[in-house]
N, C-alpha and C. Protein backbone atom coordinates (compact mmCIF):
# COMPACT_ATOMS: atom_id res chain seq x y z
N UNK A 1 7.41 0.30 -17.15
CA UNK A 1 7.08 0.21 -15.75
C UNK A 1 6.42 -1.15 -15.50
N UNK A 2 7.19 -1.94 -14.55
CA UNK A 2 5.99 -3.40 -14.12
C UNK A 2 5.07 -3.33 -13.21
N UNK A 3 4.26 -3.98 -13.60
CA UNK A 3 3.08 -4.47 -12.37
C UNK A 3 3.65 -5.05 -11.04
N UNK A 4 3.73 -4.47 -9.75
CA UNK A 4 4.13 -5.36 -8.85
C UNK A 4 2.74 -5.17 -7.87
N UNK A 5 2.30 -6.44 -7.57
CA UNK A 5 1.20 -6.67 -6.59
C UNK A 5 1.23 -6.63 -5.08
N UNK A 6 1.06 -5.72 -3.90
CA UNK A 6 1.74 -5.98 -2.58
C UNK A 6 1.78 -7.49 -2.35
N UNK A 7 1.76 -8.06 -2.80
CA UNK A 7 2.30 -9.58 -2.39
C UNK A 7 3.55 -9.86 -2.94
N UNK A 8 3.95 -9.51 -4.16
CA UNK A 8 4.69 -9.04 -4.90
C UNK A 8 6.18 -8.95 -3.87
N UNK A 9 5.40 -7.42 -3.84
CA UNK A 9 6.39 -6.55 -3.10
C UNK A 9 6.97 -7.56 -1.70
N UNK A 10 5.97 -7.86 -0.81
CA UNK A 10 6.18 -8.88 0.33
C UNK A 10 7.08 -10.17 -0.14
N UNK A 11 7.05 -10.61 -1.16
CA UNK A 11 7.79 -11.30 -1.55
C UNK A 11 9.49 -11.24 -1.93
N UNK A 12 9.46 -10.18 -2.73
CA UNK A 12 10.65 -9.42 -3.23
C UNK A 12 11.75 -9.48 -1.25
N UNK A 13 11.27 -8.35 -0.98
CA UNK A 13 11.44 -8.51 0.27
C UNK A 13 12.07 -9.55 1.32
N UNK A 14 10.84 -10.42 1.40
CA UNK A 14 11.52 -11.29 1.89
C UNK A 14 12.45 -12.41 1.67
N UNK A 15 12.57 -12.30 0.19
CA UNK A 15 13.80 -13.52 -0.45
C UNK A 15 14.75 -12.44 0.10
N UNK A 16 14.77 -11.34 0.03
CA UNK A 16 16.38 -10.42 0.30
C UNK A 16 16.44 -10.56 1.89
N UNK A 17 15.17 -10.90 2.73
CA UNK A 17 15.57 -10.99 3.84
C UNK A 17 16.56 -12.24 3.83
N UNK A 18 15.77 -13.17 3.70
CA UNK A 18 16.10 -14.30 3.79
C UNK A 18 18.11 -14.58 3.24
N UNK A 19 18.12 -14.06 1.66
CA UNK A 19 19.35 -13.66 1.47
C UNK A 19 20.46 -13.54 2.39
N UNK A 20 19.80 -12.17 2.83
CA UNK A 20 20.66 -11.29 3.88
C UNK A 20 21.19 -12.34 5.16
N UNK A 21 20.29 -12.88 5.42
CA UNK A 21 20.40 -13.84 6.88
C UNK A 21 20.86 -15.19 6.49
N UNK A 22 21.20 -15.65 5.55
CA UNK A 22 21.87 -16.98 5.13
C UNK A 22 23.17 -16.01 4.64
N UNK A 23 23.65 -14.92 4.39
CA UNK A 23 24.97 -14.28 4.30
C UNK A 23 25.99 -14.24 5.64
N UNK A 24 24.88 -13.72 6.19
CA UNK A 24 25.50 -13.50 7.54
C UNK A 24 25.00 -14.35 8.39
N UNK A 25 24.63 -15.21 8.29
CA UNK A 25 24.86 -16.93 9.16
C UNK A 25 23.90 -16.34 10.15
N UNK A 26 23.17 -15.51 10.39
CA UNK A 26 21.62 -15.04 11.26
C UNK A 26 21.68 -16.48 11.75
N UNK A 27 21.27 -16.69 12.99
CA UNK A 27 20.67 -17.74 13.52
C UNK A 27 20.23 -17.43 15.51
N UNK A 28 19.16 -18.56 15.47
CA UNK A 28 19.18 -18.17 17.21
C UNK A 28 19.91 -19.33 18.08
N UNK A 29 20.20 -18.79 19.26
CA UNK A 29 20.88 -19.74 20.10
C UNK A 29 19.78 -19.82 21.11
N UNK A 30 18.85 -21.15 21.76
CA UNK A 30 17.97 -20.87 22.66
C UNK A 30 18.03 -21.82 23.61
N UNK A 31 18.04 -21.24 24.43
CA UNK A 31 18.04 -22.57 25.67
C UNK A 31 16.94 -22.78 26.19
N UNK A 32 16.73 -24.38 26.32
CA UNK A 32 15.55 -24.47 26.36
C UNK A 32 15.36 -25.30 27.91
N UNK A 33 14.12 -25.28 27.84
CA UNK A 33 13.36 -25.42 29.02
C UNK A 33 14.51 -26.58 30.56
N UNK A 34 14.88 -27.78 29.63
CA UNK A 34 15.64 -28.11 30.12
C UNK A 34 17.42 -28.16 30.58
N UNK A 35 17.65 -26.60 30.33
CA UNK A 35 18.67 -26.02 30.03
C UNK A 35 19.82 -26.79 29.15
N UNK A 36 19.42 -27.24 28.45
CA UNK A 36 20.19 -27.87 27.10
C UNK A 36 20.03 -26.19 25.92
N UNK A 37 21.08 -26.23 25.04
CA UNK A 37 21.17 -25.19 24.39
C UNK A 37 20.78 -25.56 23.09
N UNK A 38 20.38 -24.63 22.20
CA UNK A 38 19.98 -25.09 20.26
C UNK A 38 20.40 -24.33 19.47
N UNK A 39 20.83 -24.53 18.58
CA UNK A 39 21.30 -23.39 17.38
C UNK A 39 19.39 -23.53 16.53
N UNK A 40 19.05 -22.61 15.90
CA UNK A 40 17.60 -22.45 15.36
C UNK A 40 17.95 -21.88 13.99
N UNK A 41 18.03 -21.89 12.81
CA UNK A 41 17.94 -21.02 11.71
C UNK A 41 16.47 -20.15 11.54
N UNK A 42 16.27 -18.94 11.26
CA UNK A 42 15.84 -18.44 10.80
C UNK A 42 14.76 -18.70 9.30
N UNK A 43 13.72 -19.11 9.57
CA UNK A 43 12.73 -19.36 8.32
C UNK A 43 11.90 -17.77 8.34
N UNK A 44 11.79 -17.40 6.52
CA UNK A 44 11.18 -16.00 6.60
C UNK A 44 10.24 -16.80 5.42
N UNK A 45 9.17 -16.04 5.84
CA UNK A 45 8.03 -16.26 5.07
C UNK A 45 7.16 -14.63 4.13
N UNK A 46 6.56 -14.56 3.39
CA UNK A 46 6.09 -13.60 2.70
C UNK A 46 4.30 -14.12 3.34
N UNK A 47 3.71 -12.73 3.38
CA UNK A 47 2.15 -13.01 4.13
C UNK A 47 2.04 -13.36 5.29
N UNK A 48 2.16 -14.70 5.79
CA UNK A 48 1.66 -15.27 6.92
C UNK A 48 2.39 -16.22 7.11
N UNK A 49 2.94 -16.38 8.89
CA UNK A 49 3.02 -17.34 9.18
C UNK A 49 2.39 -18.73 9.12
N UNK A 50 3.10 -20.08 8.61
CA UNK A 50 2.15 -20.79 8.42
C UNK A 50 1.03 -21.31 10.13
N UNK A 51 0.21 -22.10 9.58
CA UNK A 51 -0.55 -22.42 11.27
C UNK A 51 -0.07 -23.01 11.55
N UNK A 52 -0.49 -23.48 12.56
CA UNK A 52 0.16 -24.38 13.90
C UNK A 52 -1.07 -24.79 14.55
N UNK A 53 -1.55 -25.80 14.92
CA UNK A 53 -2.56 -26.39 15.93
C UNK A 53 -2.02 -26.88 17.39
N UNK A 54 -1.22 -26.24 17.18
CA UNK A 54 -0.27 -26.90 19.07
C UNK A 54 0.98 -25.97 18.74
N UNK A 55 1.48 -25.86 20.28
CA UNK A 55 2.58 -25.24 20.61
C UNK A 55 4.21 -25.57 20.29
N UNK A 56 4.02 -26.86 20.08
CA UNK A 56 5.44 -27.90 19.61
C UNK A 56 5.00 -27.47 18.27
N UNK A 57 4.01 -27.57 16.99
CA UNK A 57 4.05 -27.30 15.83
C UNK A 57 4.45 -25.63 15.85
N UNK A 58 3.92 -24.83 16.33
CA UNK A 58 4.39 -23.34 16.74
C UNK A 58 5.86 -23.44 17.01
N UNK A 59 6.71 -23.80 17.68
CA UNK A 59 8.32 -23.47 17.96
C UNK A 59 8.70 -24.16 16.44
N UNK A 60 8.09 -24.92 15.97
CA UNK A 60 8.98 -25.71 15.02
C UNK A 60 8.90 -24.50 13.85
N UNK A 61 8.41 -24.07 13.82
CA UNK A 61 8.14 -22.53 12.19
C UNK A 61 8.91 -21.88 13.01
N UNK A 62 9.67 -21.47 14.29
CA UNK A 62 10.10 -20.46 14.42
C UNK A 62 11.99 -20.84 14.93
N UNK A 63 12.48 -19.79 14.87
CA UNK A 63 12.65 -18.50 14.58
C UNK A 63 12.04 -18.16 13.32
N UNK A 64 11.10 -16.95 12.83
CA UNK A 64 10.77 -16.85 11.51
C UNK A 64 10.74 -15.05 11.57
N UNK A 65 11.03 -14.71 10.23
CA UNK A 65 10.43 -13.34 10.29
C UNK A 65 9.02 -13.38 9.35
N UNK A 66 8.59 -12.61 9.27
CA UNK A 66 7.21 -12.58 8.26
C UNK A 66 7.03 -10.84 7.74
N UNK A 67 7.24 -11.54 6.11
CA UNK A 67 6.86 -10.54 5.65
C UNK A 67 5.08 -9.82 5.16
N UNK A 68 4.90 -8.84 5.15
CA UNK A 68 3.48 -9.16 5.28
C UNK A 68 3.09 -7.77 4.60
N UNK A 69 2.18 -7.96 3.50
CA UNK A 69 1.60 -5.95 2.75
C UNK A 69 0.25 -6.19 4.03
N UNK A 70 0.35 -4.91 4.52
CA UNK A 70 -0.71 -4.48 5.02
C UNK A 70 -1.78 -3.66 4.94
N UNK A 71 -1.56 -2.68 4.32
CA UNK A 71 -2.61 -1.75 3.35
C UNK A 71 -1.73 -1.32 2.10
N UNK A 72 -2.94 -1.03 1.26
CA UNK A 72 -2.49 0.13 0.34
C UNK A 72 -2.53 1.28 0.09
N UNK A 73 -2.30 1.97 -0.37
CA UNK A 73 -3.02 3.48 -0.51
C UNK A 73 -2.11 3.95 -1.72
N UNK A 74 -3.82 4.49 -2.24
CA UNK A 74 -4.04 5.14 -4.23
C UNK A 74 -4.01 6.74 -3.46
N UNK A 75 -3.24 7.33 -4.11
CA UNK A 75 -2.76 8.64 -3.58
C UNK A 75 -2.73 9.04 -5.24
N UNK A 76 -3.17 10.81 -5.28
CA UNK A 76 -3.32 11.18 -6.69
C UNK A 76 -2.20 10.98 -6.88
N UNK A 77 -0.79 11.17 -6.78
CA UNK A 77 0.40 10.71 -7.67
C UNK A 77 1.16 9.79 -7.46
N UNK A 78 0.90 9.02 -6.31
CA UNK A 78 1.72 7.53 -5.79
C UNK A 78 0.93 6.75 -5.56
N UNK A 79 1.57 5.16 -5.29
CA UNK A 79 0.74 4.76 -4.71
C UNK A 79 1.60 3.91 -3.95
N UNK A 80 1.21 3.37 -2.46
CA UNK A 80 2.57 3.01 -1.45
C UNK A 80 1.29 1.78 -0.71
N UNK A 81 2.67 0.64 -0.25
CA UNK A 81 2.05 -0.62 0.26
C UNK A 81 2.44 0.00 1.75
N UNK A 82 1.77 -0.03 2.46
CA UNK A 82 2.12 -0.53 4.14
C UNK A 82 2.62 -2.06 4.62
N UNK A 83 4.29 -2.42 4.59
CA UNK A 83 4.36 -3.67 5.02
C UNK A 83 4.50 -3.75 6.28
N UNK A 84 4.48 -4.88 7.24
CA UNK A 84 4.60 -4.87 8.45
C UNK A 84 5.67 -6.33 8.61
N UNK A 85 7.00 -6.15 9.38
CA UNK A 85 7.95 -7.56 9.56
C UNK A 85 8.10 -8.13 10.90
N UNK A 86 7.29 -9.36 10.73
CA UNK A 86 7.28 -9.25 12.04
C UNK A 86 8.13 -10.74 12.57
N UNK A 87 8.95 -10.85 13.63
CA UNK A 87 10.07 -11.97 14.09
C UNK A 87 9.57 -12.27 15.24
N UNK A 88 9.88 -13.27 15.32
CA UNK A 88 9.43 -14.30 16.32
C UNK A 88 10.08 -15.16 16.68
N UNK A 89 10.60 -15.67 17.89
CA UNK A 89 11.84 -16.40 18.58
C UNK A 89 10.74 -17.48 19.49
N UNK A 90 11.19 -18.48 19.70
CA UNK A 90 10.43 -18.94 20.85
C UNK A 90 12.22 -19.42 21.81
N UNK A 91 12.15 -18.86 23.16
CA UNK A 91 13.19 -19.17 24.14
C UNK A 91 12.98 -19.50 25.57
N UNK A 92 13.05 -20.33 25.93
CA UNK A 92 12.21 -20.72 27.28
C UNK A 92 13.49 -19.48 28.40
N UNK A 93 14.80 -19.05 28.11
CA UNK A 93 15.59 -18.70 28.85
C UNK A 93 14.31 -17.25 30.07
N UNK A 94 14.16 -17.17 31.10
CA UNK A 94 13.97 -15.97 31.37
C UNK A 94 14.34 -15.08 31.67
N UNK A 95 15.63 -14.87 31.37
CA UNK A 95 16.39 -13.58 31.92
C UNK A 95 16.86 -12.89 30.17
N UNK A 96 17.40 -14.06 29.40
CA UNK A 96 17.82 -13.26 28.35
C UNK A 96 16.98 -13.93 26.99
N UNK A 97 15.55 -14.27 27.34
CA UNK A 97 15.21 -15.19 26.12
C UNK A 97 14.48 -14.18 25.03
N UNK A 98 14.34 -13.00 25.43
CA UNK A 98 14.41 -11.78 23.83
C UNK A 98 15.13 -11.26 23.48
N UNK A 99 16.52 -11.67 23.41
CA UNK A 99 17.94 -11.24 23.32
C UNK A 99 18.12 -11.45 21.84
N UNK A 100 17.49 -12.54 21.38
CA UNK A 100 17.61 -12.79 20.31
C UNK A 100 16.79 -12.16 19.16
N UNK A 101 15.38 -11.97 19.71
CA UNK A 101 14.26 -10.80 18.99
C UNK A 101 15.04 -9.68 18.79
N UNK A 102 15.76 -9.03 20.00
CA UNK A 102 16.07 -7.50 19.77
C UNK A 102 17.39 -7.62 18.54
N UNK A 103 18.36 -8.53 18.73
CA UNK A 103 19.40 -8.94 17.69
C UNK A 103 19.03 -8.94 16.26
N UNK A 104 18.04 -9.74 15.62
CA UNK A 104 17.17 -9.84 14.38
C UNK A 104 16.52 -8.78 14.36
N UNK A 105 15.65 -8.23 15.23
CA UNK A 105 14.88 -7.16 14.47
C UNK A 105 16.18 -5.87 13.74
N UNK A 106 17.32 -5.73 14.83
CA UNK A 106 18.13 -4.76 14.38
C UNK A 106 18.73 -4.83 13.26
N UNK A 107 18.71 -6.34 13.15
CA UNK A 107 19.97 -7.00 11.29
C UNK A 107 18.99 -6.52 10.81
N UNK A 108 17.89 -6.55 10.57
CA UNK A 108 16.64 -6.65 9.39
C UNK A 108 16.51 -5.16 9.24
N UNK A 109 16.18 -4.37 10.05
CA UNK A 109 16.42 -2.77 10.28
C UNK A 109 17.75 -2.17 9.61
N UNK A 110 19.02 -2.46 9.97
CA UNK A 110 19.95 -2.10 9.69
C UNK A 110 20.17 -2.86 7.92
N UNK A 111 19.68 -3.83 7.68
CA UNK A 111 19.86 -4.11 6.12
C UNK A 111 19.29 -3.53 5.08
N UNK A 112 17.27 -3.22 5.94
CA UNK A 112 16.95 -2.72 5.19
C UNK A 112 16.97 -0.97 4.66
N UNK A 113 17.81 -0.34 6.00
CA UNK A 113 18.26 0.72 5.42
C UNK A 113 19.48 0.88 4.79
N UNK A 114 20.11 -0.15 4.93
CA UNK A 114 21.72 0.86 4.71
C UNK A 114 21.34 -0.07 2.54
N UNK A 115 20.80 -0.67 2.33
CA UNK A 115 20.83 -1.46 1.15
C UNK A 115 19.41 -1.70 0.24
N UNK A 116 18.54 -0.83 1.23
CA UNK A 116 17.50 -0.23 0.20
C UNK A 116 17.40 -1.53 -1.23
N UNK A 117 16.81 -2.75 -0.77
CA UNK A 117 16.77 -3.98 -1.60
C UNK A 117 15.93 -4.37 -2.31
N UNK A 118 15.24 -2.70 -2.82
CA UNK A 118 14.36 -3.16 -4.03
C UNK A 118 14.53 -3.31 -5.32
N UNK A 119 16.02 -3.64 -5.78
CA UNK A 119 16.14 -4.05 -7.26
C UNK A 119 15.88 -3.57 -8.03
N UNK A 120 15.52 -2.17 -7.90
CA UNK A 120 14.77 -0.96 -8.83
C UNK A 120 13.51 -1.51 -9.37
N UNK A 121 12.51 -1.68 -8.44
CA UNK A 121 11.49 -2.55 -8.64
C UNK A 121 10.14 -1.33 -7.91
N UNK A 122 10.88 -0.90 -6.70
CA UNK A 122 9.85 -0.42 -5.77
C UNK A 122 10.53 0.27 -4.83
N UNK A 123 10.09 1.36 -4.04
CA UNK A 123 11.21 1.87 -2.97
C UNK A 123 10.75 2.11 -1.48
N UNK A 124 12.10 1.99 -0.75
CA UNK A 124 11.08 1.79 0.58
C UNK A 124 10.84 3.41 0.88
N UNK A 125 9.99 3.89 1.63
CA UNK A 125 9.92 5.36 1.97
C UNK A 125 10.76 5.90 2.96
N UNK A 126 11.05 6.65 3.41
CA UNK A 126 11.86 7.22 4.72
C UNK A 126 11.13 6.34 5.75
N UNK A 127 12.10 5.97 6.93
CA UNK A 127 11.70 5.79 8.32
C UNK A 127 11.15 4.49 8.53
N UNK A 128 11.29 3.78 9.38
CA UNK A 128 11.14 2.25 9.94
C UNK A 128 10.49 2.65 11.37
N UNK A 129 9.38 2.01 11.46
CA UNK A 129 8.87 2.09 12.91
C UNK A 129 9.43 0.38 13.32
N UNK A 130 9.52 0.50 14.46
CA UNK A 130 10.02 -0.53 15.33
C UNK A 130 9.40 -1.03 16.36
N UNK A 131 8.69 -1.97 16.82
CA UNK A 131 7.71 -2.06 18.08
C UNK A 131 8.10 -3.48 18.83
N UNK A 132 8.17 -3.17 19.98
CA UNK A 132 8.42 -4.15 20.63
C UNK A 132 7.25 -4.34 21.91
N UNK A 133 6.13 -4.95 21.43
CA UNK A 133 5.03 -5.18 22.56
C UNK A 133 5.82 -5.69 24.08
N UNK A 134 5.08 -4.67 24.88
CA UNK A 134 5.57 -5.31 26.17
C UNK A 134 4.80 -6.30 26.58
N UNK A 135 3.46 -7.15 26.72
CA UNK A 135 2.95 -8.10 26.78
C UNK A 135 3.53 -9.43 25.73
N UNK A 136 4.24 -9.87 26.31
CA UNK A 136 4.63 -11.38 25.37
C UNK A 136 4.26 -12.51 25.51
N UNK A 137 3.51 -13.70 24.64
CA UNK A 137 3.03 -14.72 24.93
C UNK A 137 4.52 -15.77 25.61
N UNK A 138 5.03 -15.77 26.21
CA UNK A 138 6.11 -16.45 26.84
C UNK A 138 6.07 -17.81 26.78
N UNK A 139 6.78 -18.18 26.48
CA UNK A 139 8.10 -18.07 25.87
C UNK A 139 8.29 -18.05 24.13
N UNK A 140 7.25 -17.47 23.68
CA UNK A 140 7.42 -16.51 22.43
C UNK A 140 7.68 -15.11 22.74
N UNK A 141 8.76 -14.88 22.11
CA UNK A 141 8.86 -13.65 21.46
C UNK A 141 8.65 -12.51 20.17
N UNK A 142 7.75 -11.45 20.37
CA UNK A 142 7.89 -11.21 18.64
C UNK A 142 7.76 -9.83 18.75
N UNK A 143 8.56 -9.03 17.56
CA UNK A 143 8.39 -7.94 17.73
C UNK A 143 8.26 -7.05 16.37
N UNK A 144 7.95 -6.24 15.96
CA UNK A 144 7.44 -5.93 14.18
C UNK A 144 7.83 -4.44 13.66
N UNK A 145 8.38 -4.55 12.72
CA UNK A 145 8.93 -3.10 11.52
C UNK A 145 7.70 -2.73 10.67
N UNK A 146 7.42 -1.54 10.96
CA UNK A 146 6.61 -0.94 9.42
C UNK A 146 7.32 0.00 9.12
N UNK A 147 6.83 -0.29 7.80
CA UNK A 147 7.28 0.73 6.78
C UNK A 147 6.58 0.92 5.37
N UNK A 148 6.70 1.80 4.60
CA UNK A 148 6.01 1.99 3.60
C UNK A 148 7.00 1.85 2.26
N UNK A 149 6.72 1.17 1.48
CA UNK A 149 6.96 1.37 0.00
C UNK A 149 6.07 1.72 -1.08
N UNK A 150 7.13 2.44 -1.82
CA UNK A 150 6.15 3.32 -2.88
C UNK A 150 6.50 2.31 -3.98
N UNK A 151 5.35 1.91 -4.89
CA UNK A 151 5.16 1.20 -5.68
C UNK A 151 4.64 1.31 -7.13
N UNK A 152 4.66 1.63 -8.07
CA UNK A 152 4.47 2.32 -9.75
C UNK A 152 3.17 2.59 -9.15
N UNK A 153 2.19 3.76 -9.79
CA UNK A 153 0.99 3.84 -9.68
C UNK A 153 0.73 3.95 -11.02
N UNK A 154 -0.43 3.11 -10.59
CA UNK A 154 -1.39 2.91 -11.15
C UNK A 154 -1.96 4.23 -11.96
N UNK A 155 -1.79 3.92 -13.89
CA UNK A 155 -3.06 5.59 -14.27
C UNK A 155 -3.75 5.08 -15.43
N UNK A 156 -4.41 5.04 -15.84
CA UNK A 156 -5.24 4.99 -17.56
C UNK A 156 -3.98 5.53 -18.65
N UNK A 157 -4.09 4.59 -19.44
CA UNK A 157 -3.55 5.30 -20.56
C UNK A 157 -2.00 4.67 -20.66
N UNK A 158 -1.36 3.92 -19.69
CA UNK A 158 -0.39 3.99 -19.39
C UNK A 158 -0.21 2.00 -19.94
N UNK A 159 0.82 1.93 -21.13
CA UNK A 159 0.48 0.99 -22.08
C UNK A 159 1.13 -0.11 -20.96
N UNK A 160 1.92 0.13 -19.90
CA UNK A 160 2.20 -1.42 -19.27
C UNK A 160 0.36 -2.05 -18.70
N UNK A 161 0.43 -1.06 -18.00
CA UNK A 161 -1.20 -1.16 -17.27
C UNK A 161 -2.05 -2.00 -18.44
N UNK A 162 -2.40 -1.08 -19.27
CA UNK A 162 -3.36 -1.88 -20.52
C UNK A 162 -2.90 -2.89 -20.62
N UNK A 163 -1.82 -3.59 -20.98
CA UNK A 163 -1.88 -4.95 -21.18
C UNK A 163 -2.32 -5.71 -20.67
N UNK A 164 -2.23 -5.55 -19.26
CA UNK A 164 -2.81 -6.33 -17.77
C UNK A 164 -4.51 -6.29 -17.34
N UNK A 165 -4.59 -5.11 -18.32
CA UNK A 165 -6.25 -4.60 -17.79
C UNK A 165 -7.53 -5.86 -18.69
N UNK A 166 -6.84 -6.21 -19.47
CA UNK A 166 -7.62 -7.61 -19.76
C UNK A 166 -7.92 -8.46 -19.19
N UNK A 167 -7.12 -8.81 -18.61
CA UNK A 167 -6.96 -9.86 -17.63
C UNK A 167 -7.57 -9.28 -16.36
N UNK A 168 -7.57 -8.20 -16.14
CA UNK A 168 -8.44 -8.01 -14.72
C UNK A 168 -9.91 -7.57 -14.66
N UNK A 169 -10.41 -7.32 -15.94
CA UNK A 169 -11.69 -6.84 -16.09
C UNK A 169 -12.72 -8.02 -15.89
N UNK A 170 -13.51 -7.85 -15.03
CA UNK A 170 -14.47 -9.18 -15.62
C UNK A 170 -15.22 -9.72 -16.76
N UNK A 171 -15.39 -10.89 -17.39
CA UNK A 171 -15.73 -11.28 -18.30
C UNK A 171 -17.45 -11.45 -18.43
């Protein structure tokens, strides 16, 4: 059994996102402010979006999805990460400029069920929540998947664990 760390897991994840969306040529089309049009690729990140100190550094990270562990939980016989995915478009269009949010969140939804892409590593649990905030910072868009994966638990005694438990004990 391996050690996988929810960062780990967030990671795993999002290279298969990322995968998935350089397979199928994922990209956004956005028209922008001065009605000139853009093709955008898709950047996915594991954790956090990187920062931005201005709004031009902000569109430039995006389109992005973000993968992200959000809790854990030690359950007497499992133990499962809470991830949360969250996509983000920036489109100045106002009639159809989350056209492209609702498009991506569905590839990412629809990949990660029908292909279950944990490599026999970790598994995702039943059910994808889907949220689409109705307050949007405009002309960003973003909208976010949770879900839970169950991940080796953690027990005493258990010789992958010991090896590792050196290394985590304090000295």
């Amino acid at each position: 059994m391996a050690i996988f760390t929810p960062l780990d897991v967030a990671r795993g994840l999002a290279e298969f996102i990322a995968e998935k969306m350089q397979e199928h040529d994922e990209h956004v089309t956005v028209i922008h402010s001065d009605g000139t049009k853009g093709i955008r690729e898709f950047r996915v990140y594991a954790g956090f979006l990187p920062r931005a100190r201005t709004n031009e550094q902000a569109r430039k990270l995006c389109p992005a999805v973000v993968v992200r562990p959000e809790m854990v939980t030690d359950e007497r016989e499992q133990s499962k990460v809470s991830i949360v995915v969250y996509v983000t478009v920036y489109d100045d269009d106002l009639v159809h400029g989350a056209d492209s949010l609702f498009q991506v969140l569905e590839f990412v939804r629809a990949q990660l069920l029908m292909l279950q892409p944990t490599r026999n590593r970790y598994w995702i649990a039943g059910g994808i929540k889907t949220t689409i905030p109705d307050d949007m910072p405009y002309p960003q868009w973003i909208g976010l998947m949770e879900f839970d994966v169950f991940v080796p638990h953690p027990r005493a005694g258990n010789p992958t664990l010991d090896k590792y438990a050196s290394r985590w004990q304090k000295t």
